[in-house]
Protein backbone atom coordinates (compact mmCIF):
# COMPACT_ATOMS: atom_id res chain seq x y z
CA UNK A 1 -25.75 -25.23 4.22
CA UNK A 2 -28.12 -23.40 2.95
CA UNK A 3 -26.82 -19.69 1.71
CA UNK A 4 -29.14 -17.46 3.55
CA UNK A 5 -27.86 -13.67 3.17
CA UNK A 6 -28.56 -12.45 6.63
CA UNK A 7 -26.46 -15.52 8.01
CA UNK A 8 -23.55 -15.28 8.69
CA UNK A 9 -20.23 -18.17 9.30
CA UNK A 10 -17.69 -17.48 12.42
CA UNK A 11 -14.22 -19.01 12.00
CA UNK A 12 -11.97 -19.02 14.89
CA UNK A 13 -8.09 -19.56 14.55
CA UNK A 14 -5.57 -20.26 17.25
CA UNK A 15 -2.28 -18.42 17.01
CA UNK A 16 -0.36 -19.64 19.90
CA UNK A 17 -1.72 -18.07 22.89
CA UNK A 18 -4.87 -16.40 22.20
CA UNK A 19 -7.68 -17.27 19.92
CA UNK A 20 -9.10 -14.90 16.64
CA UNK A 21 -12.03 -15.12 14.67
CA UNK A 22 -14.04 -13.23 11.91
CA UNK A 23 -17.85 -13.01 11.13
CA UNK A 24 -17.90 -13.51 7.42
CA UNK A 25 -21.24 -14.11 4.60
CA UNK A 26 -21.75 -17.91 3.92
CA UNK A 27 -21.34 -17.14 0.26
CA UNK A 28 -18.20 -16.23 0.96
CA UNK A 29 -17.37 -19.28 3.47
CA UNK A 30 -18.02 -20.99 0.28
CA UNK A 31 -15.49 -19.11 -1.95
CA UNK A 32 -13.03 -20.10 0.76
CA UNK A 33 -13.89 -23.43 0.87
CA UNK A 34 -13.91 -23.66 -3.18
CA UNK A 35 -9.87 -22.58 -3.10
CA UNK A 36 -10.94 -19.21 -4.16
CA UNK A 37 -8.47 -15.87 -3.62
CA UNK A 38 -10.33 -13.76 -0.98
CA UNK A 39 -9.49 -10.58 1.32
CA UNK A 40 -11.69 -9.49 4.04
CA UNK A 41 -11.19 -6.84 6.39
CA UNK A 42 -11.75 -8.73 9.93
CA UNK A 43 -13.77 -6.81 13.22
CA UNK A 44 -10.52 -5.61 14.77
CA UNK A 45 -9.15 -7.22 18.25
CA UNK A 46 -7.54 -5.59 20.83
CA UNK A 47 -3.27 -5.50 20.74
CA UNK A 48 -1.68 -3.89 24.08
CA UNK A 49 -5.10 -1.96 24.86
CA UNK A 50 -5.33 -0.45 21.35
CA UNK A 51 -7.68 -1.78 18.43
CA UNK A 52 -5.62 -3.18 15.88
CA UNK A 53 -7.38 -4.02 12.71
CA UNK A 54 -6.96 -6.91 11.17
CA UNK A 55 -7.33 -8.21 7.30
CA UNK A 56 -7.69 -12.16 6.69
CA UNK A 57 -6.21 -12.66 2.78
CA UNK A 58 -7.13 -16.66 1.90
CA UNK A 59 -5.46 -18.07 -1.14
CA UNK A 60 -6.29 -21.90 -1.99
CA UNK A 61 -5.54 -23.33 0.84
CA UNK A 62 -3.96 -20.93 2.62
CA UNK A 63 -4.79 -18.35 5.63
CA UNK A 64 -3.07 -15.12 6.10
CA UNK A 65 -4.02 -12.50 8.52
CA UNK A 66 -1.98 -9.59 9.45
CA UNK A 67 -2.86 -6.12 11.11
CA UNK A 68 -2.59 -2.44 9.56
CA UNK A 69 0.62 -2.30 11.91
CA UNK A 70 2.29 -5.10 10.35
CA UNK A 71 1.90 -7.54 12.99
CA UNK A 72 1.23 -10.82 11.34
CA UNK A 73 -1.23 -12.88 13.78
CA UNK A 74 -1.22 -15.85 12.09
CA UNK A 75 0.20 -17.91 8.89
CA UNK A 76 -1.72 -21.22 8.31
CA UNK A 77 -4.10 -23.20 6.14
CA UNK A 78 -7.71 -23.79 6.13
CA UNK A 79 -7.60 -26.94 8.41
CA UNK A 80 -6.15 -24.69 11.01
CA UNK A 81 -9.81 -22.98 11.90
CA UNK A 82 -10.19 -24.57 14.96
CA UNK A 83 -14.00 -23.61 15.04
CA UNK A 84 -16.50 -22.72 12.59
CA UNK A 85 -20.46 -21.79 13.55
CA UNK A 86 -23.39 -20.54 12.28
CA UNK A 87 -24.20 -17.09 13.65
């Protein structure tokens, strides 16, 4: 994959009965991939009617996302993106 700066990765995640993603740089797909510690503040999703925003935290092999209300969406590791794409 070649790391072109205006390209961008989209992972998608299932967490039971809906499914998240997040728009994030390739050179940081990478990171991810290499086991690296990364936090990234996701595009928000809608909770109830209200736009809950949403932080991904990826450690090793491990995936982490939670909202600013404490909700956590989903607890996991990297094999658990169920999609990834080049957008």
């Amino acid at each position: 994959m070649t790391n072109n700066p205006a390209q961008k990765i989209k992972i998608n995640i299932s967490y039971g009965y809906d499914i998240h993603g997040l728009e994030l740089s390739v050179s940081d797909y990478e990171k991810i991939k290499n086991g690296d510690t990364l936090e990234i503040q996701g595009q928000g999703f809608l909770i109830e009617g209200e736009v809950a925003h949403d932080t991904w935290r990826f450690d090793a092999e491990n995936i982490d996302v939670s909202c600013e209300n404490g909700f956590q969406v989903f607890q996991g590791n990297i094999e658990d993106i169920i999609h990834i794409e080049k957008i």
